[in-house]
PDB file of N, CA and C in Angstrom:
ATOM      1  N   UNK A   1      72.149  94.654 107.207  1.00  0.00           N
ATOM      2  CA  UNK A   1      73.311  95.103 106.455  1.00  0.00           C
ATOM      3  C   UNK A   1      74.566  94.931 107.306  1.00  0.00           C
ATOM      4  N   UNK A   2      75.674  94.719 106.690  1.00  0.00           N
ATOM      5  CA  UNK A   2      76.832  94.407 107.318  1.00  0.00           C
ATOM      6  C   UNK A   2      77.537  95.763 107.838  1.00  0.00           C
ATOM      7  N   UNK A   3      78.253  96.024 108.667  1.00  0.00           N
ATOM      8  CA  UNK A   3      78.855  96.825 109.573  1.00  0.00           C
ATOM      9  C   UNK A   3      79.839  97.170 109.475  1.00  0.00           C
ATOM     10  N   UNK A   4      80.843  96.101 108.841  1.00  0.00           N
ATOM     11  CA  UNK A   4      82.118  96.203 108.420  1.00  0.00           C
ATOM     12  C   UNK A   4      81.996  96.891 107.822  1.00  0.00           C
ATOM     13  N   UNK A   5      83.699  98.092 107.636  1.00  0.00           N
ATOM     14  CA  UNK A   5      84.439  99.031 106.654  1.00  0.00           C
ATOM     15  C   UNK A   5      84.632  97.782 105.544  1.00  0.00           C
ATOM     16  N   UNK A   6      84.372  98.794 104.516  1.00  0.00           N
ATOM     17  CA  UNK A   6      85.324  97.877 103.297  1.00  0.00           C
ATOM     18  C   UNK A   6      86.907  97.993 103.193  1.00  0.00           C
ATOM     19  N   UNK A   7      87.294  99.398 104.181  1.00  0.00           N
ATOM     20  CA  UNK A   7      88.588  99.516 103.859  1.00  0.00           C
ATOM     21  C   UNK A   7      88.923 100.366 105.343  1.00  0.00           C
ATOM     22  N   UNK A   8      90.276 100.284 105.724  1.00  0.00           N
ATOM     23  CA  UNK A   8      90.373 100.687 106.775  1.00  0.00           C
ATOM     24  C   UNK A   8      91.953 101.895 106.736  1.00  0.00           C
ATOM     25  N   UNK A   9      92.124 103.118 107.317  1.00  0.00           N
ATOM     26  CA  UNK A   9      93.358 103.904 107.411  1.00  0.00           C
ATOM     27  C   UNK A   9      94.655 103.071 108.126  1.00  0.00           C
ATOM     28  N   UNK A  10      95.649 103.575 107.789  1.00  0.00           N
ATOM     29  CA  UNK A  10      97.106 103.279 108.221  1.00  0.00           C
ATOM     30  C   UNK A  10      96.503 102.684 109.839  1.00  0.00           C
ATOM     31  N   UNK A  11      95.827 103.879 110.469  1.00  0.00           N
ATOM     32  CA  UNK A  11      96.092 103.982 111.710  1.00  0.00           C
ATOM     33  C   UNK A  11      95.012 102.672 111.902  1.00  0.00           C
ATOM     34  N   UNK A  12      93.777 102.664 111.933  1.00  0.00           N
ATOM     35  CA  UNK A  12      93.152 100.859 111.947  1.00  0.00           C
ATOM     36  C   UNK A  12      93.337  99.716 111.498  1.00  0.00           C
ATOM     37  N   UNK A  13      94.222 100.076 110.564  1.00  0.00           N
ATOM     38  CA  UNK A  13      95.188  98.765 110.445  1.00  0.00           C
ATOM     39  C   UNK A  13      96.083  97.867 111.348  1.00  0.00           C
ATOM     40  N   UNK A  14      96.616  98.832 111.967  1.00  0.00           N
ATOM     41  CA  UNK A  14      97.820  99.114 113.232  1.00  0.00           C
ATOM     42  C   UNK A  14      96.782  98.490 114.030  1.00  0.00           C
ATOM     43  N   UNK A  15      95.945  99.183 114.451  1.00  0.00           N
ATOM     44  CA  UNK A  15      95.077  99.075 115.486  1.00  0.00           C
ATOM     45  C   UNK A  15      94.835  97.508 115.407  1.00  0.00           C
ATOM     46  N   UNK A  16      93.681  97.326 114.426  1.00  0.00           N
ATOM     47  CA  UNK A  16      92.944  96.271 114.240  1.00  0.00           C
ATOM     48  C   UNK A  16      94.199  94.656 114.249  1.00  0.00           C
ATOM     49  N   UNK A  17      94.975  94.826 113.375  1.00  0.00           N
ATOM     50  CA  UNK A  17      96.204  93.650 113.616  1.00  0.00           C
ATOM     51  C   UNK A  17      96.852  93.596 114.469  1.00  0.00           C
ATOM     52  N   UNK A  18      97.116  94.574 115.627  1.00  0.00           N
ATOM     53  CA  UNK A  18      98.137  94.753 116.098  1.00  0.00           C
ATOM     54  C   UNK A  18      99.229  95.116 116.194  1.00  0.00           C
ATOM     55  N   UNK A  19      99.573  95.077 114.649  1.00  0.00           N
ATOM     56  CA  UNK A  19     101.277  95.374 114.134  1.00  0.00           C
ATOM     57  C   UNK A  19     101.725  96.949 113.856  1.00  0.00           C
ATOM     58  N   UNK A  20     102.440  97.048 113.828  1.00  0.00           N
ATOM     59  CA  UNK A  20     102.942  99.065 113.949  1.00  0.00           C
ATOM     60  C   UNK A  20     103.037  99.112 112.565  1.00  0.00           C
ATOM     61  N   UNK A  21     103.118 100.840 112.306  1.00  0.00           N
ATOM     62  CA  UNK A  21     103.230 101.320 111.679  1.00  0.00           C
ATOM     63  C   UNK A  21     104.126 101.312 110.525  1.00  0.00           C
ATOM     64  N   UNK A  22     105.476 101.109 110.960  1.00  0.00           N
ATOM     65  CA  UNK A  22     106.506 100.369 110.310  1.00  0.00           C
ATOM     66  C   UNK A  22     106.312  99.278 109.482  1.00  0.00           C
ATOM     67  N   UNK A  23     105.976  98.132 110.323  1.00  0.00           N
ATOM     68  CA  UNK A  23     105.170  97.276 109.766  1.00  0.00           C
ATOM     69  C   UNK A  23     104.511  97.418 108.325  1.00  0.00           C
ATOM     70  N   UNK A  24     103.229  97.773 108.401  1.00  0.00           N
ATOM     71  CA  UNK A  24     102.111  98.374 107.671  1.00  0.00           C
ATOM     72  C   UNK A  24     102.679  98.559 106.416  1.00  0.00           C
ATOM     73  N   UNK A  25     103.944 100.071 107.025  1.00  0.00           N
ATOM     74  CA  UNK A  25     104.177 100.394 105.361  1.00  0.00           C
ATOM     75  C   UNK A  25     105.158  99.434 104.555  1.00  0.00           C
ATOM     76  N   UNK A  26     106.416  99.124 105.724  1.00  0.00           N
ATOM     77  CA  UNK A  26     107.163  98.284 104.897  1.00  0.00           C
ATOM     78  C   UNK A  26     106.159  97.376 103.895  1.00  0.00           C
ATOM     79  N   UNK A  27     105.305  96.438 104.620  1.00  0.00           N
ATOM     80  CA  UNK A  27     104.584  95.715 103.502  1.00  0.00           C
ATOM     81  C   UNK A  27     103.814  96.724 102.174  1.00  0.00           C
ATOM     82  N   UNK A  28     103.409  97.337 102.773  1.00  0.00           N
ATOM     83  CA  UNK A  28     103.456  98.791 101.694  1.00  0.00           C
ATOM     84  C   UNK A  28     104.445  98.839 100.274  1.00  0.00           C
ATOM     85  N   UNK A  29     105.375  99.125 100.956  1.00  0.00           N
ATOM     86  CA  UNK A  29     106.270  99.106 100.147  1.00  0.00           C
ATOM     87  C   UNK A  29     106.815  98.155  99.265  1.00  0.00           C
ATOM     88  N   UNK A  30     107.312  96.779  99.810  1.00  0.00           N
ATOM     89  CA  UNK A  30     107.615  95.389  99.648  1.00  0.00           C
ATOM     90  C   UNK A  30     106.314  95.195  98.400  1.00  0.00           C
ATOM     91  N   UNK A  31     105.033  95.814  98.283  1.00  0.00           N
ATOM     92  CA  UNK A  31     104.185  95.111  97.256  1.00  0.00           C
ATOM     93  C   UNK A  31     103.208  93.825  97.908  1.00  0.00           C
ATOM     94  N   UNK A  32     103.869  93.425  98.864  1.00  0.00           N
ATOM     95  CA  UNK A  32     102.799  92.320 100.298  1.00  0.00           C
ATOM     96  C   UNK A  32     101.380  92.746 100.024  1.00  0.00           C
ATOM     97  N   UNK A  33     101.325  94.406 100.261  1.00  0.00           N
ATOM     98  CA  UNK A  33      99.821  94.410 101.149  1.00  0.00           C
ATOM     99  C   UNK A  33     100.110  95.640  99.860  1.00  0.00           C
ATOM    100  N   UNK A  34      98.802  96.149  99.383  1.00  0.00           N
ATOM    101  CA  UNK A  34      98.182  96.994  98.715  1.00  0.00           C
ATOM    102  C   UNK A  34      97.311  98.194  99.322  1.00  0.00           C
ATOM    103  N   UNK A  35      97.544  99.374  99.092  1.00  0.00           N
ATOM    104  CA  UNK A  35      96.788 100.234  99.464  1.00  0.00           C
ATOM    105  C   UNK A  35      96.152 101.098  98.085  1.00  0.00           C
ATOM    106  N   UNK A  36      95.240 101.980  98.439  1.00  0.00           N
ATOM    107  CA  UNK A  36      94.441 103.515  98.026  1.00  0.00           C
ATOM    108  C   UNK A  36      94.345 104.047  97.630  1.00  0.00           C
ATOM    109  N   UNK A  37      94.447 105.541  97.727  1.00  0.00           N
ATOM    110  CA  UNK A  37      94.802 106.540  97.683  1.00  0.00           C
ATOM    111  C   UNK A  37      93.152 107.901  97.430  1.00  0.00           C
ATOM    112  N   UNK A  38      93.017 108.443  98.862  1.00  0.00           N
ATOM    113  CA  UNK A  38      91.625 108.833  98.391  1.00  0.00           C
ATOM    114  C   UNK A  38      91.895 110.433  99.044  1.00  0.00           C
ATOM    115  N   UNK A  39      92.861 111.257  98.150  1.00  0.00           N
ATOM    116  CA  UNK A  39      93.130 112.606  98.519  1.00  0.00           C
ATOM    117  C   UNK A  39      94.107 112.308  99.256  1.00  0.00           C
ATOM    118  N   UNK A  40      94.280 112.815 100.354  1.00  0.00           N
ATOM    119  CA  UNK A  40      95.666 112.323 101.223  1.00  0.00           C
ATOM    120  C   UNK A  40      95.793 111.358 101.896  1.00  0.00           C
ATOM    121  N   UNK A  41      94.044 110.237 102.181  1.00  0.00           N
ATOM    122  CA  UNK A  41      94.095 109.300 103.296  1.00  0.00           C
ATOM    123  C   UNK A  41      94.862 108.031 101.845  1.00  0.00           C
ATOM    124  N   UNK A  42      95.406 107.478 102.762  1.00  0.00           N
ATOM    125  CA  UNK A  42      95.778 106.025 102.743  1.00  0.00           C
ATOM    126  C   UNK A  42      94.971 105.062 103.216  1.00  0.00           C
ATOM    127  N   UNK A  43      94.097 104.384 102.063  1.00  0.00           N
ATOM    128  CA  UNK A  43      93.506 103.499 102.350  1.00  0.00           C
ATOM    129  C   UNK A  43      93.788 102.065 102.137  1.00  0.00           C
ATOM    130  N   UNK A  44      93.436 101.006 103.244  1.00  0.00           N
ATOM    131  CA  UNK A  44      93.489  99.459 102.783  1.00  0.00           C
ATOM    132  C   UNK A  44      92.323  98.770 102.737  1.00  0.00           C
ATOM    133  N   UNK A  45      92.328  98.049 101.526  1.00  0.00           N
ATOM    134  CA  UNK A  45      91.045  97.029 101.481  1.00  0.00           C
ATOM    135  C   UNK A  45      90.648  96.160 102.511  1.00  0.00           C
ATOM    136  N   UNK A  46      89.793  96.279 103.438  1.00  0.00           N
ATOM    137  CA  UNK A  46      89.505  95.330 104.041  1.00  0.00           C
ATOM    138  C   UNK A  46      90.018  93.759 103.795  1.00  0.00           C
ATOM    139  N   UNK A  47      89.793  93.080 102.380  1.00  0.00           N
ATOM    140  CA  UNK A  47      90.320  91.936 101.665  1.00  0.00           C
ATOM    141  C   UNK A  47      91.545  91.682 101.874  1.00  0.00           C
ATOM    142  N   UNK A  48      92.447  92.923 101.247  1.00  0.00           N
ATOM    143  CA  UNK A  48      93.741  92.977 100.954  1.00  0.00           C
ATOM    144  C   UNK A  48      94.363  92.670 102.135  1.00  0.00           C
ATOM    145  N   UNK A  49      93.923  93.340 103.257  1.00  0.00           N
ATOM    146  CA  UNK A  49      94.635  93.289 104.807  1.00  0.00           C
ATOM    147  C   UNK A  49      94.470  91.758 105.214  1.00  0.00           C
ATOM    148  N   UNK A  50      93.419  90.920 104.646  1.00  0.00           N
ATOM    149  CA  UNK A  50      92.885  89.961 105.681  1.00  0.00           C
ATOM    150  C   UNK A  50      93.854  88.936 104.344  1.00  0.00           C
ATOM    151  N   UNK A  51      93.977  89.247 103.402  1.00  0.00           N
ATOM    152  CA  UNK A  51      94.495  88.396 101.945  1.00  0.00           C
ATOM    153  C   UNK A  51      96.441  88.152 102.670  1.00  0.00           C
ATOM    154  N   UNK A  52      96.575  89.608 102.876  1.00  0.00           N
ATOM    155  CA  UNK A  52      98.207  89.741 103.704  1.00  0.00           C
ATOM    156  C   UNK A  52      98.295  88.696 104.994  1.00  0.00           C
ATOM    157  N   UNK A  53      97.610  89.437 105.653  1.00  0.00           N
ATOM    158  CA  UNK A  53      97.780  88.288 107.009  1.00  0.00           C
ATOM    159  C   UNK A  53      97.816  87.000 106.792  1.00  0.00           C
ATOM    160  N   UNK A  54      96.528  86.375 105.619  1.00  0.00           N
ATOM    161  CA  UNK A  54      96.904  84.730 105.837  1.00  0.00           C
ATOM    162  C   UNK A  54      98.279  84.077 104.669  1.00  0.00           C
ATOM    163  N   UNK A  55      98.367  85.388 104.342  1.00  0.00           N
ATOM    164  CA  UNK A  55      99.901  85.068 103.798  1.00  0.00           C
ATOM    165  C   UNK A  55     101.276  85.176 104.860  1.00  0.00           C
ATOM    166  N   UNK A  56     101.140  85.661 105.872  1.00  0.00           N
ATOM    167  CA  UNK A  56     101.834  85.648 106.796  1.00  0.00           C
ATOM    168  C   UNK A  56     102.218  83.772 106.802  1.00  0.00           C
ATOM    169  N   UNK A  57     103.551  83.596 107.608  1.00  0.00           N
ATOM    170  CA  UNK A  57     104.238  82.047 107.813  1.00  0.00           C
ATOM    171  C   UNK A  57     103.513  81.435 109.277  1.00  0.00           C
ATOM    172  N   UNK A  58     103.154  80.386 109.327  1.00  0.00           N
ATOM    173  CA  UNK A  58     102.431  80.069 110.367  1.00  0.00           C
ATOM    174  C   UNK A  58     103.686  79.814 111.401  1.00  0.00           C
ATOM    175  N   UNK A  59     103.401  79.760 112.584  1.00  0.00           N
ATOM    176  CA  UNK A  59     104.013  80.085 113.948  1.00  0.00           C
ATOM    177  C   UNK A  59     104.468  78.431 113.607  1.00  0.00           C
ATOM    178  N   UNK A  60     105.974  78.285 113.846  1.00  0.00           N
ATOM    179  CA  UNK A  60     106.721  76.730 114.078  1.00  0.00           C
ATOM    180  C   UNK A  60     105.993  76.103 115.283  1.00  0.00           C
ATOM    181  N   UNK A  61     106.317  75.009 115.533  1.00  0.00           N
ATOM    182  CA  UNK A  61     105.870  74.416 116.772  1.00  0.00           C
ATOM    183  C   UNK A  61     107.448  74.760 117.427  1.00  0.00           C
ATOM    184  N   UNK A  62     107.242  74.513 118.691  1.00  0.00           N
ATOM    185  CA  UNK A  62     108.322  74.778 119.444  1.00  0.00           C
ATOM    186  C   UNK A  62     108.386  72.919 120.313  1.00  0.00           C
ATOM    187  N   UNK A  63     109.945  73.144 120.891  1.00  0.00           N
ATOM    188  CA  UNK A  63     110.038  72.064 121.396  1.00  0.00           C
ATOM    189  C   UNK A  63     108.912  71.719 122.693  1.00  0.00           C
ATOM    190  N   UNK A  64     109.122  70.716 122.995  1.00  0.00           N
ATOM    191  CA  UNK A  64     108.360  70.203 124.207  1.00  0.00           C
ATOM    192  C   UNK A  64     108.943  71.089 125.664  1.00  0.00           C
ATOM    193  N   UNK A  65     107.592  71.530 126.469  1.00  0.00           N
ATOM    194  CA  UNK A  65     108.076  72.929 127.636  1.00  0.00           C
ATOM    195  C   UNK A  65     108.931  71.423 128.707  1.00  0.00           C
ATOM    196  N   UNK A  66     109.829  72.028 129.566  1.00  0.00           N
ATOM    197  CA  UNK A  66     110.466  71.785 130.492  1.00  0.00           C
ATOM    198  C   UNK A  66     109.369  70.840 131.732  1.00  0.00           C
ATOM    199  N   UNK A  67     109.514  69.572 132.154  1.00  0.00           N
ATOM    200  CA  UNK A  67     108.773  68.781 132.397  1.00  0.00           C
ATOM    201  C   UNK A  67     108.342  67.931 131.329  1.00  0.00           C
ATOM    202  N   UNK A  68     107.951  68.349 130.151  1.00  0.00           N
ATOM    203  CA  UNK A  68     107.401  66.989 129.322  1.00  0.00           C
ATOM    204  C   UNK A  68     108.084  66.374 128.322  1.00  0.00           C
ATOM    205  N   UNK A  69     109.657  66.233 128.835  1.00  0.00           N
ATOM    206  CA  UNK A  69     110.517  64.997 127.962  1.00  0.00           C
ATOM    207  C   UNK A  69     111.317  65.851 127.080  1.00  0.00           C
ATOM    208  N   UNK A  70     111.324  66.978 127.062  1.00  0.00           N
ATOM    209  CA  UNK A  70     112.039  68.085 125.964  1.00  0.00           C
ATOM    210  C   UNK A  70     113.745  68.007 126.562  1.00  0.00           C
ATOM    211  N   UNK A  71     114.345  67.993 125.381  1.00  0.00           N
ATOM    212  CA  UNK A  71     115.644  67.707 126.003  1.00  0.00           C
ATOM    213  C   UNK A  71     115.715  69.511 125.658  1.00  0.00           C
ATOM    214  N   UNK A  72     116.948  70.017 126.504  1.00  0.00           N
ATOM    215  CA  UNK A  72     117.727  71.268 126.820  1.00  0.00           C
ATOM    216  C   UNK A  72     118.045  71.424 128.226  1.00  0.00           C
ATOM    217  N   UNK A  73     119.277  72.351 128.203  1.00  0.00           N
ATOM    218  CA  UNK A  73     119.565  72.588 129.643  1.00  0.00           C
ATOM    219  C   UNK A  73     118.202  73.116 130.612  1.00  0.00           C
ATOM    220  N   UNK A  74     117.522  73.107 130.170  1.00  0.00           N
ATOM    221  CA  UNK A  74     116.145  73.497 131.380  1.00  0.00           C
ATOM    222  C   UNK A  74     115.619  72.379 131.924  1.00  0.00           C
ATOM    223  N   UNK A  75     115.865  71.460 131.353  1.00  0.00           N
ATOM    224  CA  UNK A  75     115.900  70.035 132.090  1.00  0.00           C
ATOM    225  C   UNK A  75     117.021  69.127 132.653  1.00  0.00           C
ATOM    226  N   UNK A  76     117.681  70.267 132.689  1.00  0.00           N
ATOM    227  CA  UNK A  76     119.070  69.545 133.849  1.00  0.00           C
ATOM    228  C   UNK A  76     120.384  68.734 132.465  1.00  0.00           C
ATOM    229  N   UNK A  77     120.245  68.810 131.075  1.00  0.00           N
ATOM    230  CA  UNK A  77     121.024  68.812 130.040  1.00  0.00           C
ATOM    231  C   UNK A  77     122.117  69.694 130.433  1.00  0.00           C
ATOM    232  N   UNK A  78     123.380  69.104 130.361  1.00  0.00           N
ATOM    233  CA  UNK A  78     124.637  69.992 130.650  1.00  0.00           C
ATOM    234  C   UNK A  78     125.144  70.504 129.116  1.00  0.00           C
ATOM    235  N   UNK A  79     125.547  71.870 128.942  1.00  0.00           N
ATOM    236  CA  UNK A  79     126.228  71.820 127.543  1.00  0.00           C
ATOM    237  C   UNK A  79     127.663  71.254 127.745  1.00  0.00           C
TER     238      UNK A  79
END
């Protein structure tokens, strides 16, 4: 049998993603991420949390680091 929560509190959310509290609810709020409600806990779907995240914007590439042909003043570029 599987191990996983189906659903996890404010506070393992935080935990488990990394992201604060703030975070959490703003998407809360915004309609992003979906929660619960089971007496006073605030619950999130396991799904819902993992459904949010890959809706998150994927990370840009960044220029080429200093040494491999990237133009900017870190390579001796004057402004």
């Amino acid at each position: 049998m599987d191990d996983k929560p189906l659903a996890h509190t404010i506070t393992a959310a935080c935990r488990l993603t990394g992201l604060g509290r703030t975070t959490i609810y703003a998407a809360l709020k915004s309609g992003a991420l979906s929660a619960r409600k089971c007496g006073r806990r605030t619950l999130i779907l396991a799904a819902d949390l993992e459904t949010f995240l890959q809706s998150l914007p994927s990370v840009r590439k960044f220029p080429k680091a200093v040494g491999e042909g990237g133009a900017g003043r870190l390579n001796g570029d004057q402004q």
